[in-house]
Protein backbone atom coordinates (compact mmCIF):
# COMPACT_ATOMS: atom_id res chain seq x y z
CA UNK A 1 88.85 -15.22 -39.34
CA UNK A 2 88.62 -15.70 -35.61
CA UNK A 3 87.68 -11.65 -35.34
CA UNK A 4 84.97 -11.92 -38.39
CA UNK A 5 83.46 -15.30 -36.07
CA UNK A 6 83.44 -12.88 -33.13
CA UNK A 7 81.95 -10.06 -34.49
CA UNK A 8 78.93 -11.79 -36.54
CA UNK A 9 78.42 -14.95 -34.33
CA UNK A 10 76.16 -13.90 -31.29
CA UNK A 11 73.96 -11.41 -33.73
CA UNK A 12 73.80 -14.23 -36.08
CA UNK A 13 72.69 -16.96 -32.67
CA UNK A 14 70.30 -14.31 -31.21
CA UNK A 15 68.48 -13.82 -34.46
CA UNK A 16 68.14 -17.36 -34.90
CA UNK A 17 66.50 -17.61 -31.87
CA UNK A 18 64.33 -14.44 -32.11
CA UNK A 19 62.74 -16.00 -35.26
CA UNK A 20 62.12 -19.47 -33.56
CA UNK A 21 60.48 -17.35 -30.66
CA UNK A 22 58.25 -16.17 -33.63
CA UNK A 23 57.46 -19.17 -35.32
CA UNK A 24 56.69 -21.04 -31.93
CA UNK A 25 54.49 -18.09 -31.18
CA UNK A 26 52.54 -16.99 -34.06
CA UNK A 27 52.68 -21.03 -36.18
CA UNK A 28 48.99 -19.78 -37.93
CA UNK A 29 51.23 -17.39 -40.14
CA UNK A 30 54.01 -20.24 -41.24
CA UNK A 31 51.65 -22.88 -40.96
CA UNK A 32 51.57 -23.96 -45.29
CA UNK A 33 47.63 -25.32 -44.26
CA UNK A 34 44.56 -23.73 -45.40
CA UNK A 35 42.36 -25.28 -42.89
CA UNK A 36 42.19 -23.14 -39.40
CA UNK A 37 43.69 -24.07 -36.41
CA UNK A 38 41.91 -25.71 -33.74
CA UNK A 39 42.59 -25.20 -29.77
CA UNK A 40 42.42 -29.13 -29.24
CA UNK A 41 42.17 -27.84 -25.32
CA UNK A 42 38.96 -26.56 -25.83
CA UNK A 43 37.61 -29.19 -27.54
CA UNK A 44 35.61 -31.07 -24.72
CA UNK A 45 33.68 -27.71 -23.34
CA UNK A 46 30.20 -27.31 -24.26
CA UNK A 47 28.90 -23.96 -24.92
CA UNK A 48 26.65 -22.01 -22.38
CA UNK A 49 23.05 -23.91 -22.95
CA UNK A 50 19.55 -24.53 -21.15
CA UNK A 51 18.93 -27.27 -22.99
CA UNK A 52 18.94 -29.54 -20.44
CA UNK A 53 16.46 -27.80 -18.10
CA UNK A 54 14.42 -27.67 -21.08
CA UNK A 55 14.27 -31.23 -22.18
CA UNK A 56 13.40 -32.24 -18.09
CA UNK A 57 10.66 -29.77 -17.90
CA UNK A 58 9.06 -29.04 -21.53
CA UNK A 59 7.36 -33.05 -21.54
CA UNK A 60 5.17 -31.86 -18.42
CA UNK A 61 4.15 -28.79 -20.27
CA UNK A 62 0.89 -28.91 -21.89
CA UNK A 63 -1.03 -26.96 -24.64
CA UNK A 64 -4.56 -26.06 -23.53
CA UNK A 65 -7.42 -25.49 -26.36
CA UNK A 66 -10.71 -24.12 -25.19
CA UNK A 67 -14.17 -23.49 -26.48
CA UNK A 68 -17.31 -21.56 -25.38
CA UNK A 69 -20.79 -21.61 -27.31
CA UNK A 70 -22.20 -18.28 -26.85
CA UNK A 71 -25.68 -17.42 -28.30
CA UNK A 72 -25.24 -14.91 -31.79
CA UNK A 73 -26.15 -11.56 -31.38
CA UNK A 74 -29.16 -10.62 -33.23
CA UNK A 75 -29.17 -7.64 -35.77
CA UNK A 76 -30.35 -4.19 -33.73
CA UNK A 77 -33.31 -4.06 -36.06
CA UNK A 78 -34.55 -7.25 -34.46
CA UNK A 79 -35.26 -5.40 -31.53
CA UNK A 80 -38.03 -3.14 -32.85
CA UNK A 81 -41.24 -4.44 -32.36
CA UNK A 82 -42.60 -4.47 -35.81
CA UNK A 83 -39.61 -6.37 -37.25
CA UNK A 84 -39.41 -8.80 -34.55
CA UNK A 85 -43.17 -9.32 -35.16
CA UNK A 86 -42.95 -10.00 -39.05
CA UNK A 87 -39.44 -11.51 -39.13
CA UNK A 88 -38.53 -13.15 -35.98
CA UNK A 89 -39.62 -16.72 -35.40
CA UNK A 90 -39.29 -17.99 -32.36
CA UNK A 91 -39.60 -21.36 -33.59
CA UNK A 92 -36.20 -21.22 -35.08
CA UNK A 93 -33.31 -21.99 -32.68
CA UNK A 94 -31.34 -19.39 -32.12
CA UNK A 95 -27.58 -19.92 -33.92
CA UNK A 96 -24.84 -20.74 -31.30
CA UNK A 97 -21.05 -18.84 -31.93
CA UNK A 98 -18.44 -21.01 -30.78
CA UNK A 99 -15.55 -18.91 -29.07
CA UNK A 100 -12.29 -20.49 -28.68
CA UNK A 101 -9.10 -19.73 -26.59
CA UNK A 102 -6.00 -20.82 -25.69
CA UNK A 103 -3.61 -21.68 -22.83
CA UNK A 104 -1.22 -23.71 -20.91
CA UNK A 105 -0.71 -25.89 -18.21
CA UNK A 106 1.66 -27.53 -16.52
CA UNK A 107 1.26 -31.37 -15.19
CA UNK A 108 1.91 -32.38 -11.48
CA UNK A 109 1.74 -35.86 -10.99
CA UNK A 110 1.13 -39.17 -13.07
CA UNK A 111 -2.51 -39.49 -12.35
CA UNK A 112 -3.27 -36.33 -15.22
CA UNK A 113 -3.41 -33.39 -12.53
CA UNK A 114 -2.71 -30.19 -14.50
CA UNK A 115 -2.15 -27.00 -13.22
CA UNK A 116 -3.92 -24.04 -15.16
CA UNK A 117 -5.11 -20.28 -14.95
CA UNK A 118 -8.91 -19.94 -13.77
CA UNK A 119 -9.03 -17.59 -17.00
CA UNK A 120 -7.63 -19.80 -19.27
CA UNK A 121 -10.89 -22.26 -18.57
CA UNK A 122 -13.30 -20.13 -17.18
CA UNK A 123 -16.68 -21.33 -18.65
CA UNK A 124 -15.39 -23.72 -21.12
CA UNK A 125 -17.65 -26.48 -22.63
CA UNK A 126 -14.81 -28.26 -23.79
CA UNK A 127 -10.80 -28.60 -23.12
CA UNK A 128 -8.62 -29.98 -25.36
CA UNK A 129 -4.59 -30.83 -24.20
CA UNK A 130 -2.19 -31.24 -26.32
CA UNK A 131 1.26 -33.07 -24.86
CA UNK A 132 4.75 -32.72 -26.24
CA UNK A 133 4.73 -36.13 -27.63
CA UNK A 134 2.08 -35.00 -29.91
CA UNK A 135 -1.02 -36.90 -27.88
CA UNK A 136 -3.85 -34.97 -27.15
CA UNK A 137 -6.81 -35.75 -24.21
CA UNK A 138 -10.11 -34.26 -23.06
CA UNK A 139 -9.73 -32.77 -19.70
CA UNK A 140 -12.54 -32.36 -17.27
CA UNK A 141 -12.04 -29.06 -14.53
CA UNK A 142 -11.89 -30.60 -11.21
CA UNK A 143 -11.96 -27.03 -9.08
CA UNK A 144 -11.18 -23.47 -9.80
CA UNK A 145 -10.14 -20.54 -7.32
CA UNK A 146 -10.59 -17.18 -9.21
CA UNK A 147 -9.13 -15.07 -5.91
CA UNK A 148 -5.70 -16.79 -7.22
CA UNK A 149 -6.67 -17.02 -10.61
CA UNK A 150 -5.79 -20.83 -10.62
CA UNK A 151 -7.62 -24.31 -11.68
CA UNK A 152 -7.17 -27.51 -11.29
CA UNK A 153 -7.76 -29.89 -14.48
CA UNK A 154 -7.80 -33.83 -15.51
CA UNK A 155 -6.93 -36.21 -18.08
CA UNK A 156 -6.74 -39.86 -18.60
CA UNK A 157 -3.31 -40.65 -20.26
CA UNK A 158 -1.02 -43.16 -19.47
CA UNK A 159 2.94 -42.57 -18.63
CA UNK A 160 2.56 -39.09 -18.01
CA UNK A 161 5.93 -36.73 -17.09
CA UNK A 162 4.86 -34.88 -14.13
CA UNK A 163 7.00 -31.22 -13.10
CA UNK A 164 9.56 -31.36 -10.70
CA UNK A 165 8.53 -28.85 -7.76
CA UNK A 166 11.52 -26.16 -7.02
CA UNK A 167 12.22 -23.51 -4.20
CA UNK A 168 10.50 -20.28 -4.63
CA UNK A 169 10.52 -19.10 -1.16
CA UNK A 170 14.71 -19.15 -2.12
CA UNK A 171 14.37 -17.43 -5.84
CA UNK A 172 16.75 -14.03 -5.80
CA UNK A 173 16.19 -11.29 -8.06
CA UNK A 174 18.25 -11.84 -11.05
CA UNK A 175 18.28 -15.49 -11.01
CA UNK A 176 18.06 -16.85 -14.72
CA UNK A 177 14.28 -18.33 -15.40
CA UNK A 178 12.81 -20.16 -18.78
CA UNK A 179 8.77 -19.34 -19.57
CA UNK A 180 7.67 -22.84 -21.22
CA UNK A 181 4.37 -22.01 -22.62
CA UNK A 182 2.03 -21.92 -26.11
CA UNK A 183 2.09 -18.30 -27.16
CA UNK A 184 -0.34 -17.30 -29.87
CA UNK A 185 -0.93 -20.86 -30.47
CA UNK A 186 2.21 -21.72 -31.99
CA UNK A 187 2.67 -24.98 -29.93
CA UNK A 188 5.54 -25.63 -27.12
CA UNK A 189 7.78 -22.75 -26.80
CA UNK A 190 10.45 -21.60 -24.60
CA UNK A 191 11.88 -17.97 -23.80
CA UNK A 192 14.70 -16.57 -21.63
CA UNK A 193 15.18 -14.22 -18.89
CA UNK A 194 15.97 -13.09 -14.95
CA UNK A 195 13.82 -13.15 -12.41
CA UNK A 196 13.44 -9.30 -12.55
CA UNK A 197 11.08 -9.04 -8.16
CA UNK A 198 9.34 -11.31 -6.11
CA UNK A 199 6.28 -10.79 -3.75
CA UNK A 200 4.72 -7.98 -6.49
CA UNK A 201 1.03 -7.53 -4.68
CA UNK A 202 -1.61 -4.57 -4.88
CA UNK A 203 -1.79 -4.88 -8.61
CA UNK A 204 -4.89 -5.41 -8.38
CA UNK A 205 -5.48 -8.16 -10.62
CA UNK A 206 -6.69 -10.71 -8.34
CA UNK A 207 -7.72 -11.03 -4.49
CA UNK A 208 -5.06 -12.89 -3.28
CA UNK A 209 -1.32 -11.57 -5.04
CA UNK A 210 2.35 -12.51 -4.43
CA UNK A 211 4.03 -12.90 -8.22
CA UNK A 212 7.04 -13.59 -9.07
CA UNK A 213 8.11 -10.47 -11.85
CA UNK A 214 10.21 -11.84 -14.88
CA UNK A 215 11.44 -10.13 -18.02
CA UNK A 216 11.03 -13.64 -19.94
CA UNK A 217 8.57 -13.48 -22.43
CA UNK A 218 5.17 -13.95 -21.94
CA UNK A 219 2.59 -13.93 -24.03
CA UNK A 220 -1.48 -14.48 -24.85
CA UNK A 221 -1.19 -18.26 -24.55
CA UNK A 222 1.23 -18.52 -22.25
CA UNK A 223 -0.97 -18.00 -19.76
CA UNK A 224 -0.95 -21.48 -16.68
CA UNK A 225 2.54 -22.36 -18.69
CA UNK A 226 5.87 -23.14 -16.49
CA UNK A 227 8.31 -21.01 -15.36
CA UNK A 228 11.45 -22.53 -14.30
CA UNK A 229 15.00 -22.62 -13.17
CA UNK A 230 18.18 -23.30 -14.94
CA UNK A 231 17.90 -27.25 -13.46
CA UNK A 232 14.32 -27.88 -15.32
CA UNK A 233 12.10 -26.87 -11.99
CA UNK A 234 9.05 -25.14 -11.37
CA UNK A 235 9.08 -22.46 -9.28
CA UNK A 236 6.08 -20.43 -10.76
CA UNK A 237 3.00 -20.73 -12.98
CA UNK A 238 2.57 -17.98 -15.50
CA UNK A 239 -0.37 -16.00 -15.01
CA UNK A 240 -0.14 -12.51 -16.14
CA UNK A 241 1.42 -9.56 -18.17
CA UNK A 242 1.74 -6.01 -17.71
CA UNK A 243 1.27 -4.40 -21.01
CA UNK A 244 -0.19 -1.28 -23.17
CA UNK A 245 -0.16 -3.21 -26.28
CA UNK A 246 -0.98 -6.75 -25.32
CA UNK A 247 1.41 -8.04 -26.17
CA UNK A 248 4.96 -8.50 -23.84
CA UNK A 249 7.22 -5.63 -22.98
CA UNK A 250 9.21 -6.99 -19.92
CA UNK A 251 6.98 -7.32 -17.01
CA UNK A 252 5.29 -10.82 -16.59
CA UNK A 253 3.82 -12.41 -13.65
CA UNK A 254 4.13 -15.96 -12.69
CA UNK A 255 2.43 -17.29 -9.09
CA UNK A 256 4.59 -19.06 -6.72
CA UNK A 257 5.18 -23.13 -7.22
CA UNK A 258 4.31 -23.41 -3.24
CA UNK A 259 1.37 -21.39 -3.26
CA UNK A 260 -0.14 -22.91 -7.02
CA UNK A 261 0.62 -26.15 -5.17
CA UNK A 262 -1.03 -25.38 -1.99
CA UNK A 263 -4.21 -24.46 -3.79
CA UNK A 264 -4.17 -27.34 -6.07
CA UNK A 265 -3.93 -29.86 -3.31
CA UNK A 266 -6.97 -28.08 -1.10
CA UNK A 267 -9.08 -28.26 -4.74
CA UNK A 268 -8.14 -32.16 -5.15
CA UNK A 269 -8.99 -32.85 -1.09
CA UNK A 270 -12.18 -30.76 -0.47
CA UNK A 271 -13.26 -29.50 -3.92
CA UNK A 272 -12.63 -26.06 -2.92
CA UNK A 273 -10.39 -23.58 -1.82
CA UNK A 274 -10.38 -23.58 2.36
CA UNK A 275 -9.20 -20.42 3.65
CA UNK A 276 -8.19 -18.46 7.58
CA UNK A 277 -10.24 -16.14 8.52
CA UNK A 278 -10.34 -13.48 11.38
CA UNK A 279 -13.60 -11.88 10.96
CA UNK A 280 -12.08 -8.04 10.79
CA UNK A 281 -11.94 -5.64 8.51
CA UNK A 282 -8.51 -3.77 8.95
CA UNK A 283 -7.34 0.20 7.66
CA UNK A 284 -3.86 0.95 6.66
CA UNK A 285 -2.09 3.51 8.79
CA UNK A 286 -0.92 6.45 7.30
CA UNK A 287 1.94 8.42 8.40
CA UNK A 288 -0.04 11.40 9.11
CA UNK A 289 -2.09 9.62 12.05
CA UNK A 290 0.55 7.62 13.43
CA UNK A 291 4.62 8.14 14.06
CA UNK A 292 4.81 4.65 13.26
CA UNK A 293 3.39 3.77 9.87
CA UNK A 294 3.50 -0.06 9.93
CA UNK A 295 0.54 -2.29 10.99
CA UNK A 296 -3.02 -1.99 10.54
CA UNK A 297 -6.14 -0.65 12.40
CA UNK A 298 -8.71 -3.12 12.67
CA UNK A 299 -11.97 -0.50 11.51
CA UNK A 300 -14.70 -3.05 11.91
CA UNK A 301 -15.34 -6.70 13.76
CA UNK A 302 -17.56 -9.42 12.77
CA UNK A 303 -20.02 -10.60 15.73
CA UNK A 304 -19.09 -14.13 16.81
CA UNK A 305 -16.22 -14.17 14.63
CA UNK A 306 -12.71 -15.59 15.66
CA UNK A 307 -11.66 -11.74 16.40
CA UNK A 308 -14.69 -11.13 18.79
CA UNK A 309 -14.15 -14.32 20.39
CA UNK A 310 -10.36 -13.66 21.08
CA UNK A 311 -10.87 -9.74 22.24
CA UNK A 312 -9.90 -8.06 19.51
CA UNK A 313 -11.28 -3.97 19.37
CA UNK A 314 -11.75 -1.78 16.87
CA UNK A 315 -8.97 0.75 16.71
CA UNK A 316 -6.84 -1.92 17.93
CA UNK A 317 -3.52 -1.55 16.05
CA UNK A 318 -2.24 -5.26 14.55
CA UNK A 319 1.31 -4.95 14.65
CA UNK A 320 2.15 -8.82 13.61
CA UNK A 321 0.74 -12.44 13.35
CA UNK A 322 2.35 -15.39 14.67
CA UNK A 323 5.42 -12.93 14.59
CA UNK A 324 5.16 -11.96 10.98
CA UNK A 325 5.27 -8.09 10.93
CA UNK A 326 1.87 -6.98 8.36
CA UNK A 327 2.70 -3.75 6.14
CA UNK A 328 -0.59 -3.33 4.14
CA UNK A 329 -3.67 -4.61 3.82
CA UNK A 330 -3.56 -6.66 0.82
CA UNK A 331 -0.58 -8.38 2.15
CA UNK A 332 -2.55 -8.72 5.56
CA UNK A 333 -5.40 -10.48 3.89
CA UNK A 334 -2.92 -13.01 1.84
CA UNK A 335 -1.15 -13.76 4.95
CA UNK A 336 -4.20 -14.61 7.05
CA UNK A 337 -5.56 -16.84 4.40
CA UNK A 338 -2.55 -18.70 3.89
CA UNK A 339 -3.96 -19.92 7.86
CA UNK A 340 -5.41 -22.99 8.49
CA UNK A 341 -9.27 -23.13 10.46
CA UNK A 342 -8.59 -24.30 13.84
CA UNK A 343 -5.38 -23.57 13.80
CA UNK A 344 -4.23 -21.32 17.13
CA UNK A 345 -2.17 -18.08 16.42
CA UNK A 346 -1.06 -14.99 18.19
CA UNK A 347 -1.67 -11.41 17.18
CA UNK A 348 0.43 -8.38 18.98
CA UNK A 349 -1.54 -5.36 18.65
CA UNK A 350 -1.36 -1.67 20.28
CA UNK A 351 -4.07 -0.42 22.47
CA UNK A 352 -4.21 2.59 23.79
CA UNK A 353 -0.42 2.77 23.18
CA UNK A 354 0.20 -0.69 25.00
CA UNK A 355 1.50 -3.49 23.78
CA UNK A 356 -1.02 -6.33 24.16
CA UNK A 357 -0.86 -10.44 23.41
CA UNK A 358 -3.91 -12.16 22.07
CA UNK A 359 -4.21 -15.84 21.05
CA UNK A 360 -6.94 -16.80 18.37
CA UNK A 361 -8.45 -19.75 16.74
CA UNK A 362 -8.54 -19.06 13.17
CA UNK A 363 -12.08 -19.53 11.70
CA UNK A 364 -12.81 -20.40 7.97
CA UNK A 365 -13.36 -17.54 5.73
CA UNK A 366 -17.15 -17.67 4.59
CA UNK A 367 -17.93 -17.65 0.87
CA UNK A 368 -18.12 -14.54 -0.93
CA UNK A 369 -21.68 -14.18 -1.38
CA UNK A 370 -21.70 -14.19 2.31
């Protein structure tokens, strides 16, 4: 007996054990329940969601409704004289066709300041918003700056939610960004991307250019919408897309929170946009003329302008201002308005080879007709 104990115990032991390894292992397969398991240590994690950033930023988020009376075009037979003669009376007023757009906008403060594009109201006889909370106001356009394709509106609305103002100077390529907008009209809507470049310029779309590039959706409509960060803040207005079709394949454009709110606050204190101005008119350098292809050669000077006065040539080479190195002219002209009148600056430039110091009084840039 003792030798049958000694040859079937341990096997016996070690498969007991072997199968309580399994069953404390794998319970879901001797488990007599129907109902799945449930990992009671995940229980309290949320899943991956912007739906907080969302809910902080979507109530300052406006719709924008637009219309234009335009006269209606007259049939081309009206223009020949002997059917103009016999069937046009100018006694009758002349039918009006009412065109009608659509935007967004984006509040910034409690007093009914709303951030738009200059497109999105450009020439509007009337502007409808429409608010999250379903309440809608006629706004009135308190300024406009087409060279940043930006205006500044107003309504009269109590216990408004205004935007909370975020970092752009510190958004990285890549970061995650939301596009809160009204595409095609279909009311509040939110889409999802990265934050794809920053500082895109010479696109030629406006005078003054320093987007933000996003692969988040945006459409027609979305146009002076928000977009913003993971925590719910601005950090760009939605301006632009870059498209064949018209419709979005990747490449949107969205203008700096800092600048939009730069030029909003000028349009609120003076009515206008107040920008530097040097009085030059500058070349780029090409590698062909010059070993050193960076700065710009002033081609032309303005008599009695801020340049003249400070001893600036032509053929002077600008190298930097107020120790910001330029690299094309575009930029060069968005960094010099970004100055402030009166405000004293130096310029390094290259003359005749030589390095040389200047200090200037910025002047204000003249309007365009002049």
């Amino acid at each position: 007996m003792k030798s049958v104990l000694k040859l079937f115990g341990w096997p016996t032991i070690c498969g007991f054990l072997l199968a309580a390894v399994i069953i404390l292992a794998f319970p879901r397969y001797f488990s007599s329940s129907t109902q799945p398991q449930v990992d009671s240590s995940r229980q309290d994690q949320q899943p991956l969601s912007y739906a907080d950033a969302v809910s902080i930023a979507a109530p300052s988020v406006v719709s924008i409704y637009t219309a234009k009376q335009s006269p209606q075009q007259q049939h081309p037979l009206m223009q020949d004289p002997f059917f103009k003669h016999y069937f046009d009376n100018s006694d009758t007023p002349r039918q009006q066709r009412i065109e009608r757009s659509l935007g967004s906008g984006v509040i910034i403060d409690a007093k009914g300041y709303i951030l738009t594009n200059h497109h999105v109201v450009d020439s509007a006889d009337q502007i409808l918003v429409s608010l999250l909370d379903g309440r809608e106001s006629l706004a009135v356009v308190v300024g406009s700056d087409p060279e940043t394709d930006l205006a500044v509106l107003k309504i009269e609305l109590p216990e408004l939610t205004p935007i909370v103002f975020g970092q752009p100077e510190q958004a990285r390529v890549g970061d995650v960004v939301l596009a809160l907008g009204n595409p095609f009209g279909f009311g509040h809507t939110v889409t999802q991307g990265i934050i794809s470049a920053t500082g895109r310029y010479g696109l030629a779309l406006n005078t003054y250019e320093n987007y933000i590039q996003t692969d988040a959706d945006i459409n027609p409509g979305n146009s002076g919408g928000a977009l913003i960060d993971v925590y719910g803040r601005l950090i760009g207005i939605n301006s632009a897309i870059w498209s064949k079709t018209g419709g979005s394949q990747g490449i949107g454009l969205a203008i700096p929170a800092d600048i939009a709110s730069n030029i909003l606050n000028q349009i609120i204190q003076h009515g206008q946009v107040v920008r530097g101005w040097l009085g030059i008119e500058v070349q780029e350098i090409s590698s062909a003329s010059n070993r050193n292809p960076s700065g710009l050669v002033i081609s032309a000077i303005y008599r009695n302008s801020p340049a003249a006065r400070a001893g600036l040539m032509a053929n002077d080479n600008i190298l930097k201002i107020d120790n910001k190195p330029l690299i094309n002219g575009r930029m060069g002209m968005t960094q010099v308005a970004s100055l402030q009148p009166g405000q004293v600056i130096e310029i390094e430039v290259s003359r005749d080879n030589q390095p040389l110091q200047l200090r200037l009084t910025v002047g204000k840039r003249p309007a365009e007709e002049q």
